[in-house]
C-alpha atoms as a PDB file:
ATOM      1  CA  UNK A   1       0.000   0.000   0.000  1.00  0.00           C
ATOM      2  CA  UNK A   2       2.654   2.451   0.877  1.00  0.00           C
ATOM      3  CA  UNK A   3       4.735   2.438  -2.435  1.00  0.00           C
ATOM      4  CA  UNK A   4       1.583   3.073  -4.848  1.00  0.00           C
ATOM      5  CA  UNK A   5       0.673   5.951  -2.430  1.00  0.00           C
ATOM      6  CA  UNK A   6       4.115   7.535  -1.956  1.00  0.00           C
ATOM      7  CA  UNK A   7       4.627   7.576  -6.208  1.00  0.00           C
ATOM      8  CA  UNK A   8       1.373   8.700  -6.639  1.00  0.00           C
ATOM      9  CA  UNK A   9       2.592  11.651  -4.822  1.00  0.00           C
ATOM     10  CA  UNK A  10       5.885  12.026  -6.285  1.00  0.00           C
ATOM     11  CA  UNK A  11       3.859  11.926  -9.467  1.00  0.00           C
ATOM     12  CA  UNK A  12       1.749  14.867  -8.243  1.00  0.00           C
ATOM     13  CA  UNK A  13       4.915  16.803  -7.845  1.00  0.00           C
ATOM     14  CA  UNK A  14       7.070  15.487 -10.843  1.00  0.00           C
ATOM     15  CA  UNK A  15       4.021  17.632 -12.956  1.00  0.00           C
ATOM     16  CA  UNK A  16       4.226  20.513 -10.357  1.00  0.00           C
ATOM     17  CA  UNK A  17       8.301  20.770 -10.577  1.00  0.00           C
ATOM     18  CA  UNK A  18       9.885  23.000 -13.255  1.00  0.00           C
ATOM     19  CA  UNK A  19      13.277  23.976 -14.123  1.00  0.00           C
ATOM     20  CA  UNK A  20      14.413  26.846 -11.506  1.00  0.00           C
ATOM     21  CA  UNK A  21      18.189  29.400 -12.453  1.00  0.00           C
ATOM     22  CA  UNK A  22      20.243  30.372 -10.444  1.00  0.00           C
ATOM     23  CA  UNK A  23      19.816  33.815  -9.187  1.00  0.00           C
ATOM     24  CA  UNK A  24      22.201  34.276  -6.652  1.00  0.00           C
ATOM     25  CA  UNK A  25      25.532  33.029  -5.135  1.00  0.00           C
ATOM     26  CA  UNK A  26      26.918  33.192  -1.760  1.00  0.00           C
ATOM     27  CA  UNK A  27      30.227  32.252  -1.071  1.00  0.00           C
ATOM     28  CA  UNK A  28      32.850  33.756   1.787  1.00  0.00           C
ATOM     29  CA  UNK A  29      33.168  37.125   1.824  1.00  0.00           C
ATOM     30  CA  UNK A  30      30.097  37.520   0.132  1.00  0.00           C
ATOM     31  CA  UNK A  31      28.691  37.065   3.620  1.00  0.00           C
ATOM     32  CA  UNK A  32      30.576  39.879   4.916  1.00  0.00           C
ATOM     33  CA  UNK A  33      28.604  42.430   2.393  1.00  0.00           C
ATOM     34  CA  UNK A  34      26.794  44.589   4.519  1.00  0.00           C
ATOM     35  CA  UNK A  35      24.743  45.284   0.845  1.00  0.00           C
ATOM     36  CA  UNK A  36      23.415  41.853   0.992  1.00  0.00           C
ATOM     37  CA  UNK A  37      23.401  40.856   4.803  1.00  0.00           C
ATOM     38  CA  UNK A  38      21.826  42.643   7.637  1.00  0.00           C
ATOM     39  CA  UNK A  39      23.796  41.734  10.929  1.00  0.00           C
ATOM     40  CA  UNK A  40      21.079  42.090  13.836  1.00  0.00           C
ATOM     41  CA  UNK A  41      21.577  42.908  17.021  1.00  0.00           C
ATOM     42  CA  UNK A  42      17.974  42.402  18.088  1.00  0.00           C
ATOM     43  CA  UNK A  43      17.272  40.739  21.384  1.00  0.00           C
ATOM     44  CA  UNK A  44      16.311  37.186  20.830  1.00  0.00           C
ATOM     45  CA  UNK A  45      12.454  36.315  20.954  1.00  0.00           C
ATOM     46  CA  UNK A  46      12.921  33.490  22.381  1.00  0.00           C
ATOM     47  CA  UNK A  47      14.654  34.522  25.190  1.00  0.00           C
ATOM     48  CA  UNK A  48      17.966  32.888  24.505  1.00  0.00           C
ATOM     49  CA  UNK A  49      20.814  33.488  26.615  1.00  0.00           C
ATOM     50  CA  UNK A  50      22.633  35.230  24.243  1.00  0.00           C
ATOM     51  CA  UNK A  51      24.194  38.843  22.647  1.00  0.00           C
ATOM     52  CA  UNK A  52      23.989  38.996  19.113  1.00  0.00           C
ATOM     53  CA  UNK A  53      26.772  41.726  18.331  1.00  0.00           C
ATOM     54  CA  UNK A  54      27.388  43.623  14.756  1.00  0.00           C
ATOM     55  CA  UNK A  55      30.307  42.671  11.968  1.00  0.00           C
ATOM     56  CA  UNK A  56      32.358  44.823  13.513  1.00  0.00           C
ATOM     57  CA  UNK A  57      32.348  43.441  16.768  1.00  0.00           C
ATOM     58  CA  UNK A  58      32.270  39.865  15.192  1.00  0.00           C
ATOM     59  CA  UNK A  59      35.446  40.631  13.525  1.00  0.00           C
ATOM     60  CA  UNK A  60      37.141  42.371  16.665  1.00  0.00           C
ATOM     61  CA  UNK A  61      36.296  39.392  18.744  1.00  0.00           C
ATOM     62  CA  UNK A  62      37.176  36.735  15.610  1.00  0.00           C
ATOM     63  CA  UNK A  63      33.550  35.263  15.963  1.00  0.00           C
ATOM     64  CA  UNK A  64      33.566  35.912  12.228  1.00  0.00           C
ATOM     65  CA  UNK A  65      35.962  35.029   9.284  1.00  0.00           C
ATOM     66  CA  UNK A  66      35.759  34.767   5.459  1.00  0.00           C
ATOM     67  CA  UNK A  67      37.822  33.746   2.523  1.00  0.00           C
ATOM     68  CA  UNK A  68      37.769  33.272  -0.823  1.00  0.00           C
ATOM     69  CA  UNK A  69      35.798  29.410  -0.301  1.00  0.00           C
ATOM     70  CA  UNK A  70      34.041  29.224   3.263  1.00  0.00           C
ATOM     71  CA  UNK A  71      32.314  31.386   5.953  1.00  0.00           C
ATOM     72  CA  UNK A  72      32.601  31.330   9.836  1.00  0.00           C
ATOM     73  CA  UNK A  73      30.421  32.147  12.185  1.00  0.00           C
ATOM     74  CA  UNK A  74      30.644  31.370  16.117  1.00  0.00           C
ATOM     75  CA  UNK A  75      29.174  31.399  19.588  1.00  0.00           C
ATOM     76  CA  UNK A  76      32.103  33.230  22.128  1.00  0.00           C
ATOM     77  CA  UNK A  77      33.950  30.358  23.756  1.00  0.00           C
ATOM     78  CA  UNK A  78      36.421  32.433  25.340  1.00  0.00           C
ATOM     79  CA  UNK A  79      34.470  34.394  27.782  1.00  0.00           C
ATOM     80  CA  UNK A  80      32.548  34.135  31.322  1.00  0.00           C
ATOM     81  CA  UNK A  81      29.335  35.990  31.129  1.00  0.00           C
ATOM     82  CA  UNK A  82      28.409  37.579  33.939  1.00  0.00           C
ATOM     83  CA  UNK A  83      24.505  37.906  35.444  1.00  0.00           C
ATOM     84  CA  UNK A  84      23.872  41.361  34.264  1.00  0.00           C
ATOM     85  CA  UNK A  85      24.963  41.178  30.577  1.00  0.00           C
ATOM     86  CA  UNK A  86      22.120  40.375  28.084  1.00  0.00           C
ATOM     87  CA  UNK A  87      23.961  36.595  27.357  1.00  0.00           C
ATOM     88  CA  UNK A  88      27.148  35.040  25.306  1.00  0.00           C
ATOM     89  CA  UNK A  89      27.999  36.669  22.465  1.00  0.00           C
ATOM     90  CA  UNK A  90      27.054  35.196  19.222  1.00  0.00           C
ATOM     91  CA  UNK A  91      25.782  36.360  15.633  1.00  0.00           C
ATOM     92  CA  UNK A  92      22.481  36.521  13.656  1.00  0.00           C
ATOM     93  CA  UNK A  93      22.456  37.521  10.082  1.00  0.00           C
ATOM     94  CA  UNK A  94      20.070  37.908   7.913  1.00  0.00           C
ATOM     95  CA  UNK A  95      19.862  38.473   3.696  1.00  0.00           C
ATOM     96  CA  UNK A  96      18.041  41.507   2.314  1.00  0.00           C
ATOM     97  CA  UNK A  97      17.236  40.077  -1.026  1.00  0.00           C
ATOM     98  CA  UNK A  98      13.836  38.158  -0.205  1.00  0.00           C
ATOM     99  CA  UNK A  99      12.656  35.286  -1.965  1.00  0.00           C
ATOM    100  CA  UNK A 100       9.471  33.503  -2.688  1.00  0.00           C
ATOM    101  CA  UNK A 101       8.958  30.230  -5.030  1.00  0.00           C
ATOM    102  CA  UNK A 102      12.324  29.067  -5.004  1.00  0.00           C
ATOM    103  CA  UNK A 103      14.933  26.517  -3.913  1.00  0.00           C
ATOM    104  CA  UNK A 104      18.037  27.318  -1.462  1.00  0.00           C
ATOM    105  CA  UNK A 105      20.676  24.866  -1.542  1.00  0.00           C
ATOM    106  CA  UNK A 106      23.029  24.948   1.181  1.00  0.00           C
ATOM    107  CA  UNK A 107      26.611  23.339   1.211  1.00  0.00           C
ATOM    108  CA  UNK A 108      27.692  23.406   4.657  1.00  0.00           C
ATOM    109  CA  UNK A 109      30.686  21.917   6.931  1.00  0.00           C
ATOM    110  CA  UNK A 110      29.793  22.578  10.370  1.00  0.00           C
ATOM    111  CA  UNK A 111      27.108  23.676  12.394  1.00  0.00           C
ATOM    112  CA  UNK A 112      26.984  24.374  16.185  1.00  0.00           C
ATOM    113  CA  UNK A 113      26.339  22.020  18.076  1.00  0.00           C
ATOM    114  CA  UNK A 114      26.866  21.103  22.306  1.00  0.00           C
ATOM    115  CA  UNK A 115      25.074  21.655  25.056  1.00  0.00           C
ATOM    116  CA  UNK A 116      22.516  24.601  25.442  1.00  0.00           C
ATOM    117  CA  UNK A 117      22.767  25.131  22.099  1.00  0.00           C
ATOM    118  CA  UNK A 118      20.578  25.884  19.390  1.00  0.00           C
ATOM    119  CA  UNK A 119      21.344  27.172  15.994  1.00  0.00           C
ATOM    120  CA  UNK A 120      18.732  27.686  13.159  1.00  0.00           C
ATOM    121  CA  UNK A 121      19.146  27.967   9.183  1.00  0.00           C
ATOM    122  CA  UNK A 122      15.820  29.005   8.278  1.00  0.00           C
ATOM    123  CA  UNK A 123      13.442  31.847   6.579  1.00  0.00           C
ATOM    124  CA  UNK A 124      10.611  34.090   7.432  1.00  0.00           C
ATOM    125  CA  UNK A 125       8.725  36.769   5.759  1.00  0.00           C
ATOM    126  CA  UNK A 126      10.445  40.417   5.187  1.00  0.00           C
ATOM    127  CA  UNK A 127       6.769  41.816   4.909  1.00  0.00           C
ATOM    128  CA  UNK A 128       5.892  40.360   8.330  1.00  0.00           C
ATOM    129  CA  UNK A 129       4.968  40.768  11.294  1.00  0.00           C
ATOM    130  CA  UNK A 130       5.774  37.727  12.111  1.00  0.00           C
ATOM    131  CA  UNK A 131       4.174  35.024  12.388  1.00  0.00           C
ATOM    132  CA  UNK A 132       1.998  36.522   9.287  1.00  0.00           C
ATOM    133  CA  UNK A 133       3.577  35.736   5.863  1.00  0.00           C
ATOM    134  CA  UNK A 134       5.279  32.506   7.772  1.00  0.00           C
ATOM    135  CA  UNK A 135       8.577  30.733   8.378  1.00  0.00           C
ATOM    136  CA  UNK A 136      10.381  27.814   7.355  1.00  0.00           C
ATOM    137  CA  UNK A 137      12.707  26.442   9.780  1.00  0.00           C
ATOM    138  CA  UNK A 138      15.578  23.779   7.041  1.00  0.00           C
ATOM    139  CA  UNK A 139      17.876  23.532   9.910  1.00  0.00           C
ATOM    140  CA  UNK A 140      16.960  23.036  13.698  1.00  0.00           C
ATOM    141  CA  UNK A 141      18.236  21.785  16.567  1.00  0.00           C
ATOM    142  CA  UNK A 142      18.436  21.923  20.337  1.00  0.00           C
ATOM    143  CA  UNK A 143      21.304  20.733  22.878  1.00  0.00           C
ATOM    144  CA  UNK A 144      23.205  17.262  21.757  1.00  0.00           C
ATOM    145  CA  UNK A 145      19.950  16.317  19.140  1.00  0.00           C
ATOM    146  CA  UNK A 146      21.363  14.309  15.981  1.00  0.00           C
ATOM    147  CA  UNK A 147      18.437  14.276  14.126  1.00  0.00           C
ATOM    148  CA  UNK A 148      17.271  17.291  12.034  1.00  0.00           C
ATOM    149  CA  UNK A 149      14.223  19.017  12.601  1.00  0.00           C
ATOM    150  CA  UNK A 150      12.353  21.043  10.010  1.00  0.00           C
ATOM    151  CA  UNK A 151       9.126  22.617  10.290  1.00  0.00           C
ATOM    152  CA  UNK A 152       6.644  25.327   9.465  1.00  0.00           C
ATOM    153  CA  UNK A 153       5.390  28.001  11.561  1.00  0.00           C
ATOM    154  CA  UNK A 154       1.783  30.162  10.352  1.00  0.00           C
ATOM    155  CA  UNK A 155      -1.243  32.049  11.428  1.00  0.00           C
ATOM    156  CA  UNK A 156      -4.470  29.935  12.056  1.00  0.00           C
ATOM    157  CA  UNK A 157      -5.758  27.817   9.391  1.00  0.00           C
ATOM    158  CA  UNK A 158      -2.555  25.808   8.310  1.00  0.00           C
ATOM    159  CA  UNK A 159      -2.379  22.044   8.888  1.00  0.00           C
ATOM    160  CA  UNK A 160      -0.574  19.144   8.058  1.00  0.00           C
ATOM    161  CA  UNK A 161      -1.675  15.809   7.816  1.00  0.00           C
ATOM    162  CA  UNK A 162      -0.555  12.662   8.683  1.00  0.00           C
ATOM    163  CA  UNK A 163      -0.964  11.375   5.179  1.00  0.00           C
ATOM    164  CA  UNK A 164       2.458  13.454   4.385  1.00  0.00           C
ATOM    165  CA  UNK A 165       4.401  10.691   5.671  1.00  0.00           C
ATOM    166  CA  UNK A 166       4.010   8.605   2.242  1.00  0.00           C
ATOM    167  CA  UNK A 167       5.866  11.727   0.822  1.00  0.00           C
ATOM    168  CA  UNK A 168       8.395  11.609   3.011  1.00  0.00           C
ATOM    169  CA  UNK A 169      11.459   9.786   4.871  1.00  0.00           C
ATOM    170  CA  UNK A 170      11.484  11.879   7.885  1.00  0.00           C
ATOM    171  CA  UNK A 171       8.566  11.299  10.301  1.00  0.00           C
ATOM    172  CA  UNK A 172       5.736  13.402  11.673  1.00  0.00           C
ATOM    173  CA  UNK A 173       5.662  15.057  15.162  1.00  0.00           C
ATOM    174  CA  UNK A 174       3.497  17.857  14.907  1.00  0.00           C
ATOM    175  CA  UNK A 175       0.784  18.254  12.137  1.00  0.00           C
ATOM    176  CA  UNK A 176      -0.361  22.367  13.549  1.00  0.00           C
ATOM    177  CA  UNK A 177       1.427  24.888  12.120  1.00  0.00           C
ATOM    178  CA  UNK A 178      -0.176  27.470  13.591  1.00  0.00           C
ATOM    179  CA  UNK A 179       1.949  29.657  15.916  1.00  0.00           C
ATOM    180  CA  UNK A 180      -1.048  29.419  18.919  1.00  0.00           C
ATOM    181  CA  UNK A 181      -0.476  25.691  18.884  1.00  0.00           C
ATOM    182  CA  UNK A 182       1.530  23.921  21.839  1.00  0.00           C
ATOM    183  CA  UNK A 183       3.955  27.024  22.316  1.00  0.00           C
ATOM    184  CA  UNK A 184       4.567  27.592  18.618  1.00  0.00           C
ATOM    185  CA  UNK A 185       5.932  23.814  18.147  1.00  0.00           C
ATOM    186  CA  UNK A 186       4.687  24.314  14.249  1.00  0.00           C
ATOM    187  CA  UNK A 187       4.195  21.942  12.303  1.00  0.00           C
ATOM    188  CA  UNK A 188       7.431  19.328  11.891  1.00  0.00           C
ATOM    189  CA  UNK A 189       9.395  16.555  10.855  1.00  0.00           C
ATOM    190  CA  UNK A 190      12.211  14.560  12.724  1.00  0.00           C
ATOM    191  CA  UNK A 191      14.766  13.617   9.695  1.00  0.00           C
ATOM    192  CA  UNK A 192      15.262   9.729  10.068  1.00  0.00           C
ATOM    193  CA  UNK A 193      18.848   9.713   7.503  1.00  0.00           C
ATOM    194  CA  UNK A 194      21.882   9.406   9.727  1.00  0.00           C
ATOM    195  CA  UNK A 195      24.186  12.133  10.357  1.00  0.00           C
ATOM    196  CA  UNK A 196      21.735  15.159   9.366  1.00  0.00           C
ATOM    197  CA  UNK A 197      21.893  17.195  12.552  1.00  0.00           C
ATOM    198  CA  UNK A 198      24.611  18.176  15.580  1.00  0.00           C
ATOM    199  CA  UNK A 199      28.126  15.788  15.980  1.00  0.00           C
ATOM    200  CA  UNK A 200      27.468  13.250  13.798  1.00  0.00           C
ATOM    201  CA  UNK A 201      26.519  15.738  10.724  1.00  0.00           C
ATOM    202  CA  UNK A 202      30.312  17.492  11.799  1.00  0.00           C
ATOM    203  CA  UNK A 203      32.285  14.626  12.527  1.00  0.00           C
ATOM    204  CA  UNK A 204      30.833  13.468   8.667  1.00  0.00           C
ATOM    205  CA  UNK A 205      32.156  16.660   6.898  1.00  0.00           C
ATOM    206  CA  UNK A 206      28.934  18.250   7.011  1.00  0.00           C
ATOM    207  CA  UNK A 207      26.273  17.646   3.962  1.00  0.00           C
ATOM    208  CA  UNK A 208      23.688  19.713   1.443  1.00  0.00           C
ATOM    209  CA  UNK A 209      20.699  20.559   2.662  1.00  0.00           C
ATOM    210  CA  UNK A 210      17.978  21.789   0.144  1.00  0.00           C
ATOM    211  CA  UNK A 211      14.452  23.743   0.606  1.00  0.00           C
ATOM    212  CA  UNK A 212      11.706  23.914  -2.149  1.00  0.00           C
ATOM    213  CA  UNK A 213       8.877  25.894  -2.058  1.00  0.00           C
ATOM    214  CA  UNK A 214       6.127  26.873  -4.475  1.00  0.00           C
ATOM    215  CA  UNK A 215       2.392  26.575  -4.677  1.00  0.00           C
ATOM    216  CA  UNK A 216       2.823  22.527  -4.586  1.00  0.00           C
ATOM    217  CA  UNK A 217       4.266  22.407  -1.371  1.00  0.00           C
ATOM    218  CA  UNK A 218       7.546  22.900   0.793  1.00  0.00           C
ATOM    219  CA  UNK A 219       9.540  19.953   0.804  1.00  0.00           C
ATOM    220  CA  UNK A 220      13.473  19.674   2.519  1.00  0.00           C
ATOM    221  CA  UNK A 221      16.326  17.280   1.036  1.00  0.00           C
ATOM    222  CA  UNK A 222      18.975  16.457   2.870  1.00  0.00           C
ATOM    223  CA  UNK A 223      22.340  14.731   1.722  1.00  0.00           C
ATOM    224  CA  UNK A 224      25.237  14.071   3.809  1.00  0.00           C
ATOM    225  CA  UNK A 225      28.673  14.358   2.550  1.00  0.00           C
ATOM    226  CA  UNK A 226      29.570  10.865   2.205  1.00  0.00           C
ATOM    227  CA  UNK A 227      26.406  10.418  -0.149  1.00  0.00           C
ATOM    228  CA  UNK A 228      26.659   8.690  -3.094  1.00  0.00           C
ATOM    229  CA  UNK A 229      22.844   9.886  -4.284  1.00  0.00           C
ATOM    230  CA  UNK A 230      23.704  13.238  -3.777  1.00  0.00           C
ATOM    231  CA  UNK A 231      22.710  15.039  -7.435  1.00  0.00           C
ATOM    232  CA  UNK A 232      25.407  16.325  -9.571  1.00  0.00           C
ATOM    233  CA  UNK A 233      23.953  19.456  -9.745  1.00  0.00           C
ATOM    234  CA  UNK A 234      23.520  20.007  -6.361  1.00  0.00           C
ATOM    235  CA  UNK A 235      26.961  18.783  -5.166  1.00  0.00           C
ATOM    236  CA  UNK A 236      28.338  20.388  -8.245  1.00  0.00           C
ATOM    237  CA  UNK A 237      26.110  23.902  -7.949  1.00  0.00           C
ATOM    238  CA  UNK A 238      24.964  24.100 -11.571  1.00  0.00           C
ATOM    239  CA  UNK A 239      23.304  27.428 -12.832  1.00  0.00           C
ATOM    240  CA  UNK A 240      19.981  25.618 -13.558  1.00  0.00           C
ATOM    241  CA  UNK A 241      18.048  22.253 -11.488  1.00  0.00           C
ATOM    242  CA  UNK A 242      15.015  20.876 -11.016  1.00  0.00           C
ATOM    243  CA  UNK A 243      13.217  19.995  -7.881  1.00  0.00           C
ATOM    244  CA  UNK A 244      12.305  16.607  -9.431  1.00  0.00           C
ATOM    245  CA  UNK A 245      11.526  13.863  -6.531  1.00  0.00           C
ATOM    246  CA  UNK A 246      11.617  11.239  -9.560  1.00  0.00           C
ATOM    247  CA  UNK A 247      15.483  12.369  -9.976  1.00  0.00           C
ATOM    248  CA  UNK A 248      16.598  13.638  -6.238  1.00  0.00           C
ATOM    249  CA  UNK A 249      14.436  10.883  -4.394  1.00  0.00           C
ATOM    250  CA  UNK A 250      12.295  11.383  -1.514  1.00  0.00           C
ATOM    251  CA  UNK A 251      12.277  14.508   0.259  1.00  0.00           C
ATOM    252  CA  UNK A 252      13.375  14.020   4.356  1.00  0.00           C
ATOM    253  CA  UNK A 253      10.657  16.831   5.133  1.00  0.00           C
ATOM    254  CA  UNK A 254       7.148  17.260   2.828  1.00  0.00           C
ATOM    255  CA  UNK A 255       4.756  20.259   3.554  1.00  0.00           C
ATOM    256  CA  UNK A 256       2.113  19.771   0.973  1.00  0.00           C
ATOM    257  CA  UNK A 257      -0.282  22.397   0.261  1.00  0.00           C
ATOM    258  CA  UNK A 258      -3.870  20.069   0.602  1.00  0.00           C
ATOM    259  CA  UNK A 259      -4.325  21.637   4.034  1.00  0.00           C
ATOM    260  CA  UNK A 260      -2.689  24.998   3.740  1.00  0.00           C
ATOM    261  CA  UNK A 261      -3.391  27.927   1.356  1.00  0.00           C
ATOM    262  CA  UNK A 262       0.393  28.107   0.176  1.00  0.00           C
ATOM    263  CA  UNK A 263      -0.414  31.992  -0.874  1.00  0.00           C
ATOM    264  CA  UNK A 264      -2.416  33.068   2.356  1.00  0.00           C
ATOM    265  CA  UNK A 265       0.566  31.687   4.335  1.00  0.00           C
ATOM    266  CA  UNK A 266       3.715  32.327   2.812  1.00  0.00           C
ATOM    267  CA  UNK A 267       5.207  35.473   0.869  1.00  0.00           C
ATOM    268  CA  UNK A 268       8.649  36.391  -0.219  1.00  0.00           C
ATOM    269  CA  UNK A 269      11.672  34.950   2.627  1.00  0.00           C
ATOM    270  CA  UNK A 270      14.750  36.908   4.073  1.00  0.00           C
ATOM    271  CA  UNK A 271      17.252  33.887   4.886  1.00  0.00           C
ATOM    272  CA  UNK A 272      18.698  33.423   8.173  1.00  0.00           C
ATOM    273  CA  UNK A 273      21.542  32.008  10.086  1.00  0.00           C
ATOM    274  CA  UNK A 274      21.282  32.274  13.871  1.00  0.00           C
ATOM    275  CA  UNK A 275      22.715  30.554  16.766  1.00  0.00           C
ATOM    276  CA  UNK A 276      21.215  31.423  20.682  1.00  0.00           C
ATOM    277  CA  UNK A 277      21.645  29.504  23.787  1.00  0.00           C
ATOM    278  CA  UNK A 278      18.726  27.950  26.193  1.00  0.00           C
ATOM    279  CA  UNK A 279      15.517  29.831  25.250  1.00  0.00           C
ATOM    280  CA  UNK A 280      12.137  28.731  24.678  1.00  0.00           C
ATOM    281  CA  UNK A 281      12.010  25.430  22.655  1.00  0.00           C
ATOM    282  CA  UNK A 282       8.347  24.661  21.834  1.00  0.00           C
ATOM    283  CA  UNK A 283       8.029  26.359  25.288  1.00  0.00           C
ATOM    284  CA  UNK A 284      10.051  23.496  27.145  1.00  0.00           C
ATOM    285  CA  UNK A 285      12.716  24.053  29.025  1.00  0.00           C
ATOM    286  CA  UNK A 286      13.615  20.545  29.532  1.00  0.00           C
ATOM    287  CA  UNK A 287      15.256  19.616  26.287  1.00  0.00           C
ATOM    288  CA  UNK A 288      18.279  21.453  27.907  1.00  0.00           C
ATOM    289  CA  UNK A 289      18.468  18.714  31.161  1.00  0.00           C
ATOM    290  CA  UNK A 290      21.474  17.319  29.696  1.00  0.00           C
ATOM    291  CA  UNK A 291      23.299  20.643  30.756  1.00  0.00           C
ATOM    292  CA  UNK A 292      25.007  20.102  34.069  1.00  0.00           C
ATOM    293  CA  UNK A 293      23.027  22.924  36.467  1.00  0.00           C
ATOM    294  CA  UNK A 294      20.801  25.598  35.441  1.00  0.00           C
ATOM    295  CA  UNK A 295      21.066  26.243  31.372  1.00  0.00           C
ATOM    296  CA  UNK A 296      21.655  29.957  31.752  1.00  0.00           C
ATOM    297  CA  UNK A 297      24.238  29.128  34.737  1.00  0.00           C
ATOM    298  CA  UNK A 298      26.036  26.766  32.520  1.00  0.00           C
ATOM    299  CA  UNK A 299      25.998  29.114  29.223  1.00  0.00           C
ATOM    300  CA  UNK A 300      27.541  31.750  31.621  1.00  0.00           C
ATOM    301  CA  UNK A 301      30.109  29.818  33.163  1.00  0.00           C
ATOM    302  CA  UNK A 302      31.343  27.120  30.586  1.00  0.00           C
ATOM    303  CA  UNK A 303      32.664  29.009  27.743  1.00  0.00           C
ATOM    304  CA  UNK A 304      34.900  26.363  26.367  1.00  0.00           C
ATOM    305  CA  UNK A 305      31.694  24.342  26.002  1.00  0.00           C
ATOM    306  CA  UNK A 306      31.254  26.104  22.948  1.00  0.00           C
ATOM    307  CA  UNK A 307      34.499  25.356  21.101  1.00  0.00           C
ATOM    308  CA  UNK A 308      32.191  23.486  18.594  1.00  0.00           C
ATOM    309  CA  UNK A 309      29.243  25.846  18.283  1.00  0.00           C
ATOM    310  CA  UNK A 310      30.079  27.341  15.403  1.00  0.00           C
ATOM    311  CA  UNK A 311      28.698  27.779  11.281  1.00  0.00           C
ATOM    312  CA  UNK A 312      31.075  26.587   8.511  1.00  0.00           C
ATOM    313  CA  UNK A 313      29.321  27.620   5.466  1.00  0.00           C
ATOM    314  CA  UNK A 314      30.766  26.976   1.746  1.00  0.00           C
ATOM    315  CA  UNK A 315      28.214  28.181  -0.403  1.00  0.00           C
ATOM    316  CA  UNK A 316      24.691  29.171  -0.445  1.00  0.00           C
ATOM    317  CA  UNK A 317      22.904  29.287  -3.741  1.00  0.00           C
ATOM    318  CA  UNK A 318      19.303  30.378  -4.410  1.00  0.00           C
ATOM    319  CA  UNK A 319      17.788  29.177  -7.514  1.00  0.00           C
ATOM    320  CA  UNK A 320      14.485  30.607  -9.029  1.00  0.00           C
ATOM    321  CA  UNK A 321      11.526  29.225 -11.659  1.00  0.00           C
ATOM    322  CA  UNK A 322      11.125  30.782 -15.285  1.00  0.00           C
ATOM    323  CA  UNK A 323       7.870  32.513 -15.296  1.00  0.00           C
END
């Protein structure tokens, strides 16, 4: 029963899929342009123990680096942090450019990873306010997880149903995506692949993650590095691909569009790297019990904890359909 279902599907979207160009290129210091990323030094809303700081500061305090082939970014893991400062330094950035039926493939090395950590690669609307126009979280993960988590976060009236597992290798844990839902948990999907999230995704040489959205759906690939399906084009970054399940292969994470009004709910994306410590995790502060102490106490006082919590980035490319 499953396999007529889940190509059934895939045949749904092999008629949806079209050939997408690539628009833009990221790749080391193009990270660094303050014309094409914003660095934000917002507090964090969801109350992370951390200090996002500018470039400058980044730079001063080599928690940024570039050259010609990768991009850094890292948590301090030099520092104590002391009760009255707003948390461990770290860095958020953000791209101006704002995209809306496209796919983002990302080739990346390293992410952070340790305890009280939790870095995001994701995107949410520039029109906002949030959570109107909605996000897409490719890349999340809390503490020592090694499973990816991707989901979708709306306003009311967005669902997903359990039927999206015949699309899909990853598996269901939330079908709401609507931000009032269980302390904003969204709608998501634990990746089931090996190595797609924390230590084991590092220790691996890090892997290709890939997003596609478009009226069809939002649907997440993820390859690690040692992959031998990986697709040329994707592994090579060709100027034109196609978000073909019937070539790629199953997506880890599919957000169809039978329960969701794909236009009501999502507009043009900013892209965003972040990485905070502690915080509100689907409102449960227990993920972090792995942390010897109190999170915040231990994010204050353990700054070599964070000698891994860190972004390696070697290219981000953005490809989008012909009209």
């Amino acid at each position: 029963m499953f396999a007529p279902i889940f190509f059934l599907c895939l045949s749904t979207l092999a008629v949806a899929s079209n050939l997408h160009f690539l628009r833009d290129t990221y790749i080391g210091h193009d990270f660094l342009d303050t014309s094409r990323w914003e660095w934000e030094t917002l507090d964090d809303s969801t109350h992370g123990r951390v200090n996002y700081v500018n470039q400058s500061t980044a730079i001063a305090l080599n928690l940024t680096e570039a050259d010609d082939r990768t991009f850094f970014m890292r948590g301090d893991n030099v520092r104590m942090v002391s009760p009255a400062e707003r948390g461990r330094n770290s860095v958020r950035i953000s791209s101006f450019a704002a995209y809306s039926d496209s796919v983002i493939v990302l080739d990346l090395l390293h992410m952070p990873t340790g305890c009280a950590t939790w870095p995001a690669f994701w995107t949410l609307s520039k029109a906002g306010p949030w959570p109107r126009g909605g996000e897409i979280d490719i890349i999340e993960g809390v503490n020592n997880n090694t499973n990816n988590l991707a989901s979708l976060h709306t306003t009311e009236n967005c669902n997903m149903t359990q039927m999206r597992d015949h699309w899909q290798s990853g598996t269901t844990v939330s079908t709401q995506c609507d931000t009032k839902y269980n302390f904003n948990q969204g709608c998501g999907v634990s990746f089931s692949k090996p190595k797609s999230y924390g230590e084991p995704f590092n220790s691996n040489g890090g892997g290709w993650y890939v997003m596609s959205r478009g009226s069809y759906g939002i649907f997440v690939w993820f390859w690690p590095r040692d992959s031998y399906s990986v697709p040329i084009e994707i592994s090579r970054g060709f100027s034109a691909i196609d978000p073909n399940p019937f070539l790629w292969g199953q997506p880890d994470a599919a957000f169809p569009t039978d329960n969701c009004d794909y236009q009501s709910h999502f507009d043009p994306h900013r892209i965003v790297f972040d990485l905070t410590f502690c915080g509100d995790w689907a409102g449960s502060d227990p993920v972090y019990s792995g942390c010897p102490g109190n999170c915040v106490d231990f994010v204050n006082n353990n700054p070599s904890a964070f000698r891994e919590a860190y972004w390696k980035i070697s290219s981000l490319r953005v490809y989008t359909p012909v009209l």
